[in-house]
PDB file of N, CA and C in Angstrom:
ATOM      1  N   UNK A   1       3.782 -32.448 -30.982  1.00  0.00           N
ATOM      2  CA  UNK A   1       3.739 -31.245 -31.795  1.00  0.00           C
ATOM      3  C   UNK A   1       4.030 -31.645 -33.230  1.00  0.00           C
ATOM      4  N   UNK A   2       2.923 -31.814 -34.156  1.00  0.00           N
ATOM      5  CA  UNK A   2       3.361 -31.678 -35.699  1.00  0.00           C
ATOM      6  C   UNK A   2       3.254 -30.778 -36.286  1.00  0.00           C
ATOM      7  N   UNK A   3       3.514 -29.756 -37.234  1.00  0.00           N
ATOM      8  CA  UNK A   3       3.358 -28.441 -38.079  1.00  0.00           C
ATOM      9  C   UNK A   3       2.613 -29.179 -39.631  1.00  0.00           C
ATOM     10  N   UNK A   4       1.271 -28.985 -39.373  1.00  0.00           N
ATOM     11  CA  UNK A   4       0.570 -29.453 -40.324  1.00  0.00           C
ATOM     12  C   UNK A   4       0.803 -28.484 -41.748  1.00  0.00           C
ATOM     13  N   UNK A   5       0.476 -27.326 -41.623  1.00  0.00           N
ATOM     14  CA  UNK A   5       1.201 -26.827 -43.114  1.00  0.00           C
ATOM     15  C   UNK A   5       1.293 -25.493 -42.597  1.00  0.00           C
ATOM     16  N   UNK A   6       2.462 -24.710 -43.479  1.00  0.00           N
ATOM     17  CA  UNK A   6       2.744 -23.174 -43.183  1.00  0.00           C
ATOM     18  C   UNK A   6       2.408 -22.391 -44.083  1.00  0.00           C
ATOM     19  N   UNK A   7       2.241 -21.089 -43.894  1.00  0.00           N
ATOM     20  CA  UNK A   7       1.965 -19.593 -44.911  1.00  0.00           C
ATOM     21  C   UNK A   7       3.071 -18.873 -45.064  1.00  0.00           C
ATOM     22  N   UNK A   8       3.847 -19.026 -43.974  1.00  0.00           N
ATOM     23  CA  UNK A   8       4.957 -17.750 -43.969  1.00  0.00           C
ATOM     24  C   UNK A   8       6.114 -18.408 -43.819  1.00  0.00           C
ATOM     25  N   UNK A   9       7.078 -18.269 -44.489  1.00  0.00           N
ATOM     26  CA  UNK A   9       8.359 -19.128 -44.323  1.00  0.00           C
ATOM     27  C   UNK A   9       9.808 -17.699 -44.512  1.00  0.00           C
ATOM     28  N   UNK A  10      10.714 -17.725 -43.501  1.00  0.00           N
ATOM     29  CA  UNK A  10      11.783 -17.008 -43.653  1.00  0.00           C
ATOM     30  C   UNK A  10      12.958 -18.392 -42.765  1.00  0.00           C
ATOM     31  N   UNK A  11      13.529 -18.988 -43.664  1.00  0.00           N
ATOM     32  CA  UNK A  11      14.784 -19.603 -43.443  1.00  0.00           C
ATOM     33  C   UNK A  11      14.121 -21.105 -42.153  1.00  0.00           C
ATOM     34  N   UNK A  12      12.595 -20.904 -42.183  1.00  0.00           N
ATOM     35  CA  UNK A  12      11.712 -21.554 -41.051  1.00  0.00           C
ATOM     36  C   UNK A  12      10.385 -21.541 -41.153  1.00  0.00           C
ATOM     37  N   UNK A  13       9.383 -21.976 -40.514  1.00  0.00           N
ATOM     38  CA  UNK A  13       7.536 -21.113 -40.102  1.00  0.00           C
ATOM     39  C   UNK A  13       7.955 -20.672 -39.833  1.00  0.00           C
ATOM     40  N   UNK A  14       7.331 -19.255 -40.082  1.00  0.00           N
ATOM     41  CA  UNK A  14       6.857 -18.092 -39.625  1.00  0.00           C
ATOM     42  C   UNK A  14       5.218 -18.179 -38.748  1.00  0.00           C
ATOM     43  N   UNK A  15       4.531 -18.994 -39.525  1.00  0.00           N
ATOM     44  CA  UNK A  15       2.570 -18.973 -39.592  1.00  0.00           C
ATOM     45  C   UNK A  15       2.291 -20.449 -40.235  1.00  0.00           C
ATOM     46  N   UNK A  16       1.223 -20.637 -39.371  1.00  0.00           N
ATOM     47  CA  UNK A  16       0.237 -22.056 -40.090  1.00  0.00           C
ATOM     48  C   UNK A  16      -0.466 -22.756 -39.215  1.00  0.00           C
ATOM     49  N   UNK A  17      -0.450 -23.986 -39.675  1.00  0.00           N
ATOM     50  CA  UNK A  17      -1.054 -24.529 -38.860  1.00  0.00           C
ATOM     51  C   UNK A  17      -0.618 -26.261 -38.187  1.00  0.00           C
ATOM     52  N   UNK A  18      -0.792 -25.997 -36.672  1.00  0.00           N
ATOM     53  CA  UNK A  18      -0.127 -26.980 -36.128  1.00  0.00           C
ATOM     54  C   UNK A  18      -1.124 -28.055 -35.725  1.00  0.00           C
ATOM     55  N   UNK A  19      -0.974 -29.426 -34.920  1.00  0.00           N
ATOM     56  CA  UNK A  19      -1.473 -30.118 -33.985  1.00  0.00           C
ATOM     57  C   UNK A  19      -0.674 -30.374 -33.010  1.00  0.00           C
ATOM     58  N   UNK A  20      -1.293 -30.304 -31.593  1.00  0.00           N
ATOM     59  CA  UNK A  20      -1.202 -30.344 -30.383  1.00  0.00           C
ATOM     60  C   UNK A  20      -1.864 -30.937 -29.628  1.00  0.00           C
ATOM     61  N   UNK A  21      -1.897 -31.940 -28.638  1.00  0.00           N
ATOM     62  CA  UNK A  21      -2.422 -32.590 -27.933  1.00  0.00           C
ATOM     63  C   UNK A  21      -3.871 -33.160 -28.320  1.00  0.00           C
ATOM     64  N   UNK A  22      -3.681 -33.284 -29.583  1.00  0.00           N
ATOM     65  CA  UNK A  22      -4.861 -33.771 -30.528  1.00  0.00           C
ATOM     66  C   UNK A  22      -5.478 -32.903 -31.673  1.00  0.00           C
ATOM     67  N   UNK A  23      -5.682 -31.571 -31.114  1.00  0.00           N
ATOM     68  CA  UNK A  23      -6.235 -30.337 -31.675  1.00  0.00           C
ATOM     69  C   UNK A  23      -5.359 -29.187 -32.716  1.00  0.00           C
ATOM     70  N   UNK A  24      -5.935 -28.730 -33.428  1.00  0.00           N
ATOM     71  CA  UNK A  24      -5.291 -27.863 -34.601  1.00  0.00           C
ATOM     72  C   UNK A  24      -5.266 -26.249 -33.784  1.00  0.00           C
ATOM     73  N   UNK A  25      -4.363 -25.625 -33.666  1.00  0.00           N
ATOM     74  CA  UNK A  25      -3.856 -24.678 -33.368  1.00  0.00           C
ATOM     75  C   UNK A  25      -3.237 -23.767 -34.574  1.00  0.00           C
ATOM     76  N   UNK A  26      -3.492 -22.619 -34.467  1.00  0.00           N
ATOM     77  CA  UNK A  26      -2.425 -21.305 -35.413  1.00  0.00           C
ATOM     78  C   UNK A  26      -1.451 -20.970 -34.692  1.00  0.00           C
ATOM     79  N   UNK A  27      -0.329 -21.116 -35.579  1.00  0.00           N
ATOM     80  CA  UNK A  27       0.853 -20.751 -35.178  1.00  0.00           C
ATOM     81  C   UNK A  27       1.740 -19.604 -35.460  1.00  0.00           C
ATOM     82  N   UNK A  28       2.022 -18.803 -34.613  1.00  0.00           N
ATOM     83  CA  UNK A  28       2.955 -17.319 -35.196  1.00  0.00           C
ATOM     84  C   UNK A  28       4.457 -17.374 -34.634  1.00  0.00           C
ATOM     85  N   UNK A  29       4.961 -16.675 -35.783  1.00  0.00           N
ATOM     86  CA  UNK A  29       6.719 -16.848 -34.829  1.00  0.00           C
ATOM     87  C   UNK A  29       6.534 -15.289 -34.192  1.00  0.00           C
ATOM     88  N   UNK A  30       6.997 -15.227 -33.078  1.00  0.00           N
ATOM     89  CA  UNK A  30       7.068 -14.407 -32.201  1.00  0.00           C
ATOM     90  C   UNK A  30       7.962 -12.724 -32.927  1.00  0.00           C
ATOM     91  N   UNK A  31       7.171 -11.836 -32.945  1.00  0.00           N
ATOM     92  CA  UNK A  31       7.511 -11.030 -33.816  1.00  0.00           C
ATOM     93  C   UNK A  31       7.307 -11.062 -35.189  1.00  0.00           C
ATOM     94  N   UNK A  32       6.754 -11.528 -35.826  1.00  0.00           N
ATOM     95  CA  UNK A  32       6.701 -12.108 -37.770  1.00  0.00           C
ATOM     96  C   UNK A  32       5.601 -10.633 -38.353  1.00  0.00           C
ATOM     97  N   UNK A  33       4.538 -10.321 -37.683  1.00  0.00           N
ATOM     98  CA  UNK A  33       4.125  -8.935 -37.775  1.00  0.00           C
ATOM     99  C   UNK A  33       4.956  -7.588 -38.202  1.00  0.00           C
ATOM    100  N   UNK A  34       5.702  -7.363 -37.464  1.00  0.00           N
ATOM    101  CA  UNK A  34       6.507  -6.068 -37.215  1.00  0.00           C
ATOM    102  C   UNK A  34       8.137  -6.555 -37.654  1.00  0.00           C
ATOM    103  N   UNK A  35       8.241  -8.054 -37.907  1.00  0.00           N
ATOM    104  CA  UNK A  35       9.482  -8.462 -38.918  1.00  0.00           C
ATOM    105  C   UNK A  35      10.704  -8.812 -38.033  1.00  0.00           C
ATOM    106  N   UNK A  36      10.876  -8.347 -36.539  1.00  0.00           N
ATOM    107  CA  UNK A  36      11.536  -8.235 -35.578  1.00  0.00           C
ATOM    108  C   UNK A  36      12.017 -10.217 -35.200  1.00  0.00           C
ATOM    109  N   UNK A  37      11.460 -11.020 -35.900  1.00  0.00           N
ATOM    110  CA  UNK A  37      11.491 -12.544 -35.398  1.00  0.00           C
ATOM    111  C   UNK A  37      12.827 -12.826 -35.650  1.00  0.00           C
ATOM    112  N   UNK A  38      13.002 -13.860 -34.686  1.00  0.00           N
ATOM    113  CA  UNK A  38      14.607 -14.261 -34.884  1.00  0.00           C
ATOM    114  C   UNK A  38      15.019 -14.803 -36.161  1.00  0.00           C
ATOM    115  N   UNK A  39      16.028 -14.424 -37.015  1.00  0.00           N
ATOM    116  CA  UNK A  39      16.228 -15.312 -37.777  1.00  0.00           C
ATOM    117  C   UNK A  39      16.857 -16.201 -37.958  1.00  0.00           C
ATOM    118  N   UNK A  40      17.600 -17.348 -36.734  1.00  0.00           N
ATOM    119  CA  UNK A  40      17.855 -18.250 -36.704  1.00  0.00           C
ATOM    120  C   UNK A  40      16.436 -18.983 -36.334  1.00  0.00           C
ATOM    121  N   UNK A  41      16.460 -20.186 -36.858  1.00  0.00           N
ATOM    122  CA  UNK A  41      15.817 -20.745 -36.579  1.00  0.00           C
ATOM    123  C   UNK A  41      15.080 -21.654 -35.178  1.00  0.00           C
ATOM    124  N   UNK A  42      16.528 -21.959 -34.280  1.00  0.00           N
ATOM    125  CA  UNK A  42      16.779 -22.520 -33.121  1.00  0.00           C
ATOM    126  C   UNK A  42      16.206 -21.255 -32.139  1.00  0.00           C
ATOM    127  N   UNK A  43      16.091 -20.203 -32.444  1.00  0.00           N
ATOM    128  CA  UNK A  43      16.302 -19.475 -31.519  1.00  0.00           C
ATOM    129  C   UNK A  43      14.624 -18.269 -31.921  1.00  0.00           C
ATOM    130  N   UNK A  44      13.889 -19.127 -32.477  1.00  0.00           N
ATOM    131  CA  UNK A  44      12.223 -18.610 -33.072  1.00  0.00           C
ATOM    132  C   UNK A  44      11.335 -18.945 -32.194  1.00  0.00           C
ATOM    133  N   UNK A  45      10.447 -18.629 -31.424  1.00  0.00           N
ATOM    134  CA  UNK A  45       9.676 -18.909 -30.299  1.00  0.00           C
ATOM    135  C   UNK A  45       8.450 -18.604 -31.484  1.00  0.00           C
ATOM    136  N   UNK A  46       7.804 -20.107 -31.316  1.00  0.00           N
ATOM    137  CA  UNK A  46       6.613 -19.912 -32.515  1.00  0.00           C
ATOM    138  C   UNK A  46       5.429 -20.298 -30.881  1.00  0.00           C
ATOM    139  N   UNK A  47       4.447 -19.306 -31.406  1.00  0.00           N
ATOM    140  CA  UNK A  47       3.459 -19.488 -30.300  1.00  0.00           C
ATOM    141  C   UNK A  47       1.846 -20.015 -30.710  1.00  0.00           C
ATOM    142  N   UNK A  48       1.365 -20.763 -30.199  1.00  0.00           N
ATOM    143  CA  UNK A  48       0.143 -21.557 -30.715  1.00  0.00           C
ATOM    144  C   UNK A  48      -1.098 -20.911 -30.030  1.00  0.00           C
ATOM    145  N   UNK A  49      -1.796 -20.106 -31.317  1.00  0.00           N
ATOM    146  CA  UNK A  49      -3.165 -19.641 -30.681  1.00  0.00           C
ATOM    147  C   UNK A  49      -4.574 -20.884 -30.937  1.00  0.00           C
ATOM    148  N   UNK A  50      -5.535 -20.658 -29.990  1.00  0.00           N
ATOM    149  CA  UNK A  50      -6.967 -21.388 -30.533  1.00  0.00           C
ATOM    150  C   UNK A  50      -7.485 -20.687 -32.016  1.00  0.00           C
ATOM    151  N   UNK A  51      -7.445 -21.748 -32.936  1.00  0.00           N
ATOM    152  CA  UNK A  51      -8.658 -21.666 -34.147  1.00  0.00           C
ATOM    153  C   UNK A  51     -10.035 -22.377 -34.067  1.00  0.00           C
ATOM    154  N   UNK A  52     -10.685 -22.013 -34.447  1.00  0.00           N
ATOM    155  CA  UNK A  52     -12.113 -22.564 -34.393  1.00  0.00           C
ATOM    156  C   UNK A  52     -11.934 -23.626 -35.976  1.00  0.00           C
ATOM    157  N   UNK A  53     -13.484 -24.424 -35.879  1.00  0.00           N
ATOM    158  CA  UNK A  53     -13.635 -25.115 -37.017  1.00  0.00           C
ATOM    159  C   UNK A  53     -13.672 -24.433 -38.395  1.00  0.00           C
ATOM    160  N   UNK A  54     -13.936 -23.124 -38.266  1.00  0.00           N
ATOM    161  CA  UNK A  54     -14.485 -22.680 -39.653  1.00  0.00           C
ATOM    162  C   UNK A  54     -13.077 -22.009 -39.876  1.00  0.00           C
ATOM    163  N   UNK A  55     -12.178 -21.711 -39.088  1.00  0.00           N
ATOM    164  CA  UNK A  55     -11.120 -20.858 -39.123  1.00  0.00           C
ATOM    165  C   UNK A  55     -10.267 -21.762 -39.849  1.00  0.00           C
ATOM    166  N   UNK A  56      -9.931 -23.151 -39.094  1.00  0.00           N
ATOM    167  CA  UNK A  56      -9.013 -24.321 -39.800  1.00  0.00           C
ATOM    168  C   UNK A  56      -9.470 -24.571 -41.268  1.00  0.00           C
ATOM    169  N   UNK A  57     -11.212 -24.953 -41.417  1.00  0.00           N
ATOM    170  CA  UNK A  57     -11.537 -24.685 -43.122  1.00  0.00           C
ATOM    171  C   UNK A  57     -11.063 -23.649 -43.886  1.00  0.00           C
ATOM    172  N   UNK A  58     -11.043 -22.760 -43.306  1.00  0.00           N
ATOM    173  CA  UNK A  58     -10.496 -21.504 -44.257  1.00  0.00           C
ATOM    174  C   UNK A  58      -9.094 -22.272 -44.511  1.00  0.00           C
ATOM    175  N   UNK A  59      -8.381 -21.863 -44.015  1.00  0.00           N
ATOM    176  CA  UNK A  59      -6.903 -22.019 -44.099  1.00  0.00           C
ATOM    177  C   UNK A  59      -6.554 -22.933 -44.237  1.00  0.00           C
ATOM    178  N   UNK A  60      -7.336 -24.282 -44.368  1.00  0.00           N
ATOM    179  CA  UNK A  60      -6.924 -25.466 -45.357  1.00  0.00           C
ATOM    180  C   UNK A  60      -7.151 -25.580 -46.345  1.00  0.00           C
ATOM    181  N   UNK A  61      -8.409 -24.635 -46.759  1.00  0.00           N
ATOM    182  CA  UNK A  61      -8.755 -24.340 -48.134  1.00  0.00           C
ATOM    183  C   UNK A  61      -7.416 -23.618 -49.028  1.00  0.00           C
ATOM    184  N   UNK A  62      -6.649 -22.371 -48.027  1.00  0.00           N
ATOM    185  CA  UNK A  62      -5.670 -21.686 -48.526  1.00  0.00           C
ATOM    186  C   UNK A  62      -4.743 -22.202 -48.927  1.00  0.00           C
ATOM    187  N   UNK A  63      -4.322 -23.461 -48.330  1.00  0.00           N
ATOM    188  CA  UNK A  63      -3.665 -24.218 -47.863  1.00  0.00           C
ATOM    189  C   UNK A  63      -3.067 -25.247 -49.498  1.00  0.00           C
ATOM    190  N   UNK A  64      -5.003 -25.787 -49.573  1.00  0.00           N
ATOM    191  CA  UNK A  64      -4.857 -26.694 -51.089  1.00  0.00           C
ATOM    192  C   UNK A  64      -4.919 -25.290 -52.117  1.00  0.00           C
ATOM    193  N   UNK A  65      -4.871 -24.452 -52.193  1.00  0.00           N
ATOM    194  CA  UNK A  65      -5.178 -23.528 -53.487  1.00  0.00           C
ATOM    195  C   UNK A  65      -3.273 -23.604 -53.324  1.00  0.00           C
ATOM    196  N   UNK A  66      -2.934 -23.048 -52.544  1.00  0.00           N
ATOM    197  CA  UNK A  66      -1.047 -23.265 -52.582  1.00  0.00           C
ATOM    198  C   UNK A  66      -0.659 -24.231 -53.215  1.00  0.00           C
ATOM    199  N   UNK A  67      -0.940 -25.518 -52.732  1.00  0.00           N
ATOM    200  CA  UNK A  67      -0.674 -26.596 -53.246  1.00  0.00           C
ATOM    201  C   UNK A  67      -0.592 -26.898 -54.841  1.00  0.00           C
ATOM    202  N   UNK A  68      -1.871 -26.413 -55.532  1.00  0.00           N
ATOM    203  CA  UNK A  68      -2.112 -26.483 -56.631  1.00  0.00           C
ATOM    204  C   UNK A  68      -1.511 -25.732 -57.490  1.00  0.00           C
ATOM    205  N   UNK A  69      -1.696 -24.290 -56.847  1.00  0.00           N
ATOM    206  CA  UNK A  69      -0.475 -23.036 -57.803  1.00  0.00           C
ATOM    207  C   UNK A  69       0.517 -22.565 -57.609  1.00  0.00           C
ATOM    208  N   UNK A  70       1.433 -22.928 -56.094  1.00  0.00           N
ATOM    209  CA  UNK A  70       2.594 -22.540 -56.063  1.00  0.00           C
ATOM    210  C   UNK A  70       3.436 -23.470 -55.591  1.00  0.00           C
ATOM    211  N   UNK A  71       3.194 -24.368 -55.449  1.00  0.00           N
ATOM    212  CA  UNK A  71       4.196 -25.592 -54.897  1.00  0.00           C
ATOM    213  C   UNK A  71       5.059 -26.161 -55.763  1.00  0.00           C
ATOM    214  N   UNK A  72       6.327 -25.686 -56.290  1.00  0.00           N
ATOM    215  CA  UNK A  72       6.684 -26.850 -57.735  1.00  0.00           C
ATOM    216  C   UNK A  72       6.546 -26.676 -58.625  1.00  0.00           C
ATOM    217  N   UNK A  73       5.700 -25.164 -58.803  1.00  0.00           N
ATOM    218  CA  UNK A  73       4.652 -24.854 -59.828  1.00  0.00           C
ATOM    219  C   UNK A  73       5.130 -23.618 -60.499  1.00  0.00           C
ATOM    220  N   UNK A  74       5.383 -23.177 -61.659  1.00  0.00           N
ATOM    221  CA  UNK A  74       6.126 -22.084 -62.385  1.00  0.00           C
ATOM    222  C   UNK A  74       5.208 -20.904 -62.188  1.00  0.00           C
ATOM    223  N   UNK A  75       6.590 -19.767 -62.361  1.00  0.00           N
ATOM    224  CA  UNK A  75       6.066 -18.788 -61.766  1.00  0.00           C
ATOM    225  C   UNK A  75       4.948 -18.376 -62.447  1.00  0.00           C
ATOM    226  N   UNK A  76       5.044 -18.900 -63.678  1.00  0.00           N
ATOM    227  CA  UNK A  76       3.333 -18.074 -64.555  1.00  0.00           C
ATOM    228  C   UNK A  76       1.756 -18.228 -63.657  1.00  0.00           C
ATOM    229  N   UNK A  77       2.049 -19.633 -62.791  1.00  0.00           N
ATOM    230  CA  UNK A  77       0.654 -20.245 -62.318  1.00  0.00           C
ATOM    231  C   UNK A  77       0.566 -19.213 -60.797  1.00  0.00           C
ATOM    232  N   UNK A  78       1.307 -19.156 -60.355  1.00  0.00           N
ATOM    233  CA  UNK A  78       1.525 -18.661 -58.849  1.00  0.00           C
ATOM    234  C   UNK A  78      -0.134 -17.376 -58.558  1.00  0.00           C
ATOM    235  N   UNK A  79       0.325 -16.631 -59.502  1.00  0.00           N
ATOM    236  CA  UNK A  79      -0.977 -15.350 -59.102  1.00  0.00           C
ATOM    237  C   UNK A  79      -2.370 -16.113 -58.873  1.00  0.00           C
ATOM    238  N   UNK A  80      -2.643 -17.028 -59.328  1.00  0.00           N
ATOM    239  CA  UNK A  80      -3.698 -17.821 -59.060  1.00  0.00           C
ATOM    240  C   UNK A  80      -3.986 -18.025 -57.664  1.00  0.00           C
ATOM    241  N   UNK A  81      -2.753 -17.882 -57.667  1.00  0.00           N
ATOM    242  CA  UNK A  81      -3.104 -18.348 -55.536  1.00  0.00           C
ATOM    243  C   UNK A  81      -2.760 -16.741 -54.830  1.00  0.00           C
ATOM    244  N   UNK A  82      -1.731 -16.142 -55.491  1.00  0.00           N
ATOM    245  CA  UNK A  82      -1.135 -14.701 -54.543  1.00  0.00           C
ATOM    246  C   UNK A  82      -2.139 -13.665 -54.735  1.00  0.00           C
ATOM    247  N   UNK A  83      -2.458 -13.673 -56.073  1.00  0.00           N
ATOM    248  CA  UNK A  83      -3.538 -12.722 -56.406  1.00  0.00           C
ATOM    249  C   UNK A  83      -4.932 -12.685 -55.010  1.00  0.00           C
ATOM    250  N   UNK A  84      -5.609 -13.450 -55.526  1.00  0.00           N
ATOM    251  CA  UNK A  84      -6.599 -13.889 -53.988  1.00  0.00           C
ATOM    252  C   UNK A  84      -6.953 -13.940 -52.915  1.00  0.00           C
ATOM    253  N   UNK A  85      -5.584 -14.641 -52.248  1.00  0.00           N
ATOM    254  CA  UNK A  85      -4.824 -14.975 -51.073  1.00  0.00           C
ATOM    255  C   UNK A  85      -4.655 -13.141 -50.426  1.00  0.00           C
ATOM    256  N   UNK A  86      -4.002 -12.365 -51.463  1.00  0.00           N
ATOM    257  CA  UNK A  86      -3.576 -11.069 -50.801  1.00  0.00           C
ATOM    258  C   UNK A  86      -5.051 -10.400 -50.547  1.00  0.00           C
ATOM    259  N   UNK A  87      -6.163 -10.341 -51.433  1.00  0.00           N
ATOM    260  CA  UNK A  87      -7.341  -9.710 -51.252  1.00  0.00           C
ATOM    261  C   UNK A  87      -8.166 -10.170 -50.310  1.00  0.00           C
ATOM    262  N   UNK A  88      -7.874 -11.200 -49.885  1.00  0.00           N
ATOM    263  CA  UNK A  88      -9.025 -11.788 -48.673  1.00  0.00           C
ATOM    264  C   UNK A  88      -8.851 -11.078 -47.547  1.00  0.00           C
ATOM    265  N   UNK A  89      -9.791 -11.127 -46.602  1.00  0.00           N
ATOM    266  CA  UNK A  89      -9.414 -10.416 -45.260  1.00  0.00           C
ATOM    267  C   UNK A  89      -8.661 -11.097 -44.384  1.00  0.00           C
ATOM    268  N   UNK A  90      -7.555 -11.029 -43.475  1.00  0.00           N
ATOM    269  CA  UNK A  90      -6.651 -11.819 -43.486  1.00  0.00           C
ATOM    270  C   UNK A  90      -7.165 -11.904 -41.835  1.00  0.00           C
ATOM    271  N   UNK A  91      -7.041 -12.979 -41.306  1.00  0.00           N
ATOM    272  CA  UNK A  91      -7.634 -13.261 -40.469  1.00  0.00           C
ATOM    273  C   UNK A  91      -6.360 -12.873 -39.006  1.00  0.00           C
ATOM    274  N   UNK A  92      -7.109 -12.813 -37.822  1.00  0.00           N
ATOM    275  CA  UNK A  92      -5.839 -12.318 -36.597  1.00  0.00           C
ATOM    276  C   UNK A  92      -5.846 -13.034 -35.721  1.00  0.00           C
ATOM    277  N   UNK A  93      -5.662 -14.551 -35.888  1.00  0.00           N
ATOM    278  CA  UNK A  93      -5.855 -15.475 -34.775  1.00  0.00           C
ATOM    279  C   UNK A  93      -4.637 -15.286 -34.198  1.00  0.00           C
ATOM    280  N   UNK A  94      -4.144 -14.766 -33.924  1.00  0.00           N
ATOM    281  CA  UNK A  94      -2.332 -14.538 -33.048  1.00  0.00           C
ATOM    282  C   UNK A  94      -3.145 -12.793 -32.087  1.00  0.00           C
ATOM    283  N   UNK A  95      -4.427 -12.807 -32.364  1.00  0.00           N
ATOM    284  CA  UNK A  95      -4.526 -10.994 -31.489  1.00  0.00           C
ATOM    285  C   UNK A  95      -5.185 -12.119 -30.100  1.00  0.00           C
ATOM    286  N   UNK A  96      -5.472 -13.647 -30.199  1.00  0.00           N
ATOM    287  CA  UNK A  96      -6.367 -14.192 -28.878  1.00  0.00           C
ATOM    288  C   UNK A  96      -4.711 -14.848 -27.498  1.00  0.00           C
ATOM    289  N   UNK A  97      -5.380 -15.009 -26.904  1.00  0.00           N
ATOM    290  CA  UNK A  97      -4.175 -15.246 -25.871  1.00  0.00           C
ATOM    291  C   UNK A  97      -3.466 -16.686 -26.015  1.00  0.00           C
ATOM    292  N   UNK A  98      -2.289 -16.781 -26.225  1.00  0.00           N
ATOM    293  CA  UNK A  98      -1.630 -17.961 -26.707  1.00  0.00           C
ATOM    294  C   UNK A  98      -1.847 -19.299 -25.558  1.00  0.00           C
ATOM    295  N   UNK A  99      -1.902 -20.408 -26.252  1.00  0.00           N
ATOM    296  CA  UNK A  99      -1.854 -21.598 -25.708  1.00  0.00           C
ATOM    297  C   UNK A  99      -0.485 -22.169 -24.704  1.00  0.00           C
ATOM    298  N   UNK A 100       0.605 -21.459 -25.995  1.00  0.00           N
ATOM    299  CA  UNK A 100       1.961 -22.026 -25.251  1.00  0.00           C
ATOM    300  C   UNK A 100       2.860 -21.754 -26.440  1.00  0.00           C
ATOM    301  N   UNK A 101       3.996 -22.145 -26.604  1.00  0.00           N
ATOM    302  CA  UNK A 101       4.863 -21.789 -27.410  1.00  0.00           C
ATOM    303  C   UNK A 101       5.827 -22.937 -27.756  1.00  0.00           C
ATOM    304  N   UNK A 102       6.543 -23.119 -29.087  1.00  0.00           N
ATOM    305  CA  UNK A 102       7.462 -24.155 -29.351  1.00  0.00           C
ATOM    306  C   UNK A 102       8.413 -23.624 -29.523  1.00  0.00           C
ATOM    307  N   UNK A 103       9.710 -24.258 -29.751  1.00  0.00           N
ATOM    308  CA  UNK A 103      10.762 -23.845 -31.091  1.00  0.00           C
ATOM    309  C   UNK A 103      11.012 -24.546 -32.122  1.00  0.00           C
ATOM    310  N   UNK A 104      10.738 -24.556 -33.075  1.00  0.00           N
ATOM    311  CA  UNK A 104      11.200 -25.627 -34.533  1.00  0.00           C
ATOM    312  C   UNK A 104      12.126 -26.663 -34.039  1.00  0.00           C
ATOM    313  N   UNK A 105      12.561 -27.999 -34.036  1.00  0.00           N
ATOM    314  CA  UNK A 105      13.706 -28.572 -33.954  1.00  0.00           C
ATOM    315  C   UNK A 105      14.513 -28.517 -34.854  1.00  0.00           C
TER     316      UNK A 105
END
């Protein structure tokens, strides 16, 4: 299990994207929707749905636009990426039936 990069962070992932037994998986912390997720960390049941190829392009694309405008990066640059990021249609790979589930170490 590696956590290739995340979207949603509270004190942990929340969302992103993992590898698993070779393959790239989306990852949700159990509850992160409706806000209800544990907030210890030890105690976050993050669950791994199937993404397709074009799904992982997307969201690695999202992925380097972060990189570039909010990583490290002052708050003036940030809308470059939040602005965008919020208008896209946000995709629901956590509505398909989960693979299996981790917990952060």
């Amino acid at each position: 299990m590696e956590i290739l990069f995340f979207f949603d962070w509270y004190d942990g992932p929340l969302s992103g994207v993992a590898r698993y037994g070779g393959a790239e998986y989306w990852f949700e912390a159990e509850g992160r929707e409706d806000e209800t997720f544990a907030l210890k960390i030890e105690d976050r049941r993050l669950f791994l749905y199937p993404i397709s190829a074009d799904e992982l392009a997307e969201e690695a694309f999202w992925q380097r636009l972060y990189e570039k405008y909010v990583r490290d990066k002052p708050e003036s640059e940030k809308w470059k990426f939040y602005d965008p990021y919020e208008k896209r249609k946000k995709p629901d790979h956590a509505s398909r039936e989960p693979i299996g589930w981790f917990v952060e170490p």
